[in-house]
Protein backbone atom coordinates (compact mmCIF):
# COMPACT_ATOMS: atom_id res chain seq x y z
CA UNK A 1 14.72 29.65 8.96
CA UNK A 2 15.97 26.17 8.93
CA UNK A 3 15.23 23.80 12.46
CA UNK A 4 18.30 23.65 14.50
CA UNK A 5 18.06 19.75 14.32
CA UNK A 6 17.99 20.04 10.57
CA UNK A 7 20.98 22.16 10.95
CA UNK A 8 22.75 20.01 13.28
CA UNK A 9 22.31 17.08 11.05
CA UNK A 10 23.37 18.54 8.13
CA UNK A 11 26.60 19.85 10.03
CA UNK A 12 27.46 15.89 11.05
CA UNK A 13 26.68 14.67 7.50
CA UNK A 14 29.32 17.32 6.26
CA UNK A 15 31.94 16.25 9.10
CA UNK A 16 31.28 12.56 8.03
CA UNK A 17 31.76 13.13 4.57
CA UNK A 18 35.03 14.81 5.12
CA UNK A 19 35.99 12.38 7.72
CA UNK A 20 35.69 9.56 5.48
CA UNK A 21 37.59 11.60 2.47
CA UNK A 22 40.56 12.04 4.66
CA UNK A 23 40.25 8.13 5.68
CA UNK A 24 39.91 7.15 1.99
CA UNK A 25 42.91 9.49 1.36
CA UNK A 26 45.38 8.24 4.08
CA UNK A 27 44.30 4.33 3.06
CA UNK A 28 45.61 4.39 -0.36
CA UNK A 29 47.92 6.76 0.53
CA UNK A 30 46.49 9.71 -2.52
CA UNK A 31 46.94 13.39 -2.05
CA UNK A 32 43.80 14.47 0.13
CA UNK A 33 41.55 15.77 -2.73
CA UNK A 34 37.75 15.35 -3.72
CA UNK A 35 38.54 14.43 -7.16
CA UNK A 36 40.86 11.64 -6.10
CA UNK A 37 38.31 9.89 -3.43
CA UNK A 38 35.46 10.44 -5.89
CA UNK A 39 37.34 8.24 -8.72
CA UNK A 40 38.25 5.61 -6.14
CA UNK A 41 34.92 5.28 -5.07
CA UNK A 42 33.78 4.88 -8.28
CA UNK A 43 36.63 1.63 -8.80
CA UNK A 44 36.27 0.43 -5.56
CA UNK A 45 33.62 -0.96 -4.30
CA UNK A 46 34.54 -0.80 -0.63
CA UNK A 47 34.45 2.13 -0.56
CA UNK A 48 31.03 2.74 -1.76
CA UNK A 49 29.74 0.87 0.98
CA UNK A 50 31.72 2.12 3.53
CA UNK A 51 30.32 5.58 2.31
CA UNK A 52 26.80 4.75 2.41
CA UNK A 53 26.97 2.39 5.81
CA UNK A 54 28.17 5.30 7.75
CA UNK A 55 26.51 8.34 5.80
CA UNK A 56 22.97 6.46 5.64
CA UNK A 57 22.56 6.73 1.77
CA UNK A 58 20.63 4.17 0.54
CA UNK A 59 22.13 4.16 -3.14
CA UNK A 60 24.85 5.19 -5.40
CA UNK A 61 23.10 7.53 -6.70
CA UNK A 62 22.67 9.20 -3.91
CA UNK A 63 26.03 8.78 -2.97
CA UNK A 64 27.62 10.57 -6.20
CA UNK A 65 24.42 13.58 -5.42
CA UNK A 66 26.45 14.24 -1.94
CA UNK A 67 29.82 14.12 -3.41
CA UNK A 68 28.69 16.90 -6.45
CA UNK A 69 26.60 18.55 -3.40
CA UNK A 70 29.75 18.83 -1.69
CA UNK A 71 31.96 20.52 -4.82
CA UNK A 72 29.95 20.95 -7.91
CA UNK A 73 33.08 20.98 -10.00
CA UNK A 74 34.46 17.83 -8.97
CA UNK A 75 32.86 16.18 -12.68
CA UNK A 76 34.96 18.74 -14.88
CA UNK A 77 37.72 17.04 -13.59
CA UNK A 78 39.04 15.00 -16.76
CA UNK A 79 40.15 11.23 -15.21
CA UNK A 80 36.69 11.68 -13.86
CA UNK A 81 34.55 12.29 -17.08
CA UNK A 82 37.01 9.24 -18.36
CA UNK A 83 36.43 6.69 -15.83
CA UNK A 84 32.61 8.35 -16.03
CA UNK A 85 32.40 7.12 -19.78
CA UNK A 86 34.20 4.09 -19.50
CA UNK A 87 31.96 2.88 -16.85
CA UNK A 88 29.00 3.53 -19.05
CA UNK A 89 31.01 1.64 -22.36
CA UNK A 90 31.52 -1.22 -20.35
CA UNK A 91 27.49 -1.37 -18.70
CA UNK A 92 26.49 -0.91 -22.44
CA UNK A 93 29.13 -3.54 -23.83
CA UNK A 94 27.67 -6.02 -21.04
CA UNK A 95 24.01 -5.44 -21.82
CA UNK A 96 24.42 -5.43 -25.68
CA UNK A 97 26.33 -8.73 -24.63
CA UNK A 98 23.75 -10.17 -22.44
CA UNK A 99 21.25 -9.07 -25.40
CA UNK A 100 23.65 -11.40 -27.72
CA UNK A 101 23.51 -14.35 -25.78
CA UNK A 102 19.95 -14.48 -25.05
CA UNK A 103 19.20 -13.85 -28.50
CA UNK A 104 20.51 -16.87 -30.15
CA UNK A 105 18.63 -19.02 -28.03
CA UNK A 106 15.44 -18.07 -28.79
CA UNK A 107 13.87 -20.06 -31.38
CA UNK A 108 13.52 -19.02 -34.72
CA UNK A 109 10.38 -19.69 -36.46
């Protein structure tokens, strides 16, 4: 049996959560849905922080873990997997670009 203070806690982290949906909801105005505040937090990066300032998460990571915690199916969503793999295009266009740059001025021998 879990300790009523673990309980307790894990009650308030769910009202939080679902506090700061309906905030995130009624700011831009979206229809009050998971799968809509989960693709704004991923764009917006005020979000993200407001998210992890008030729910004590110390990463995104840990921030996305809550949010599939929360609804498991919220990544079959499609806009999500798409904003999910453009996210990961763009990181991988910017390293393979950073890669480029550094690259030419290394000296050849």
């Amino acid at each position: 049996m879990d300790n009523p203070y673990t309980l307790l806690e894990q009650k308030d982290i769910t009202h939080k959560f679902l506090s700061l949906c309906s905030f995130v909801s009624v700011c831009e105005n979206k229809k009050i849905n998971l799968a809509n505040v989960f693709l704004l937090i991923l764009k917006e990066k005020k979000y993200r922080t407001l998210f992890k300032d008030i729910l004590i998460l110390e990463s995104n990571f840990d921030l996305v873990k809550l949010f599939l915690q929360h609804d498991p199916f919220t990544y079959i969503k499609v806009s999500i997997l798409q904003s999910i793999l453009k996210s990961i295009l763009y990181l991988y266009e910017r390293v393979i670009g950073l890669r480029k740059k550094h690259l030419q001025y290394l000296p050849l021998k």
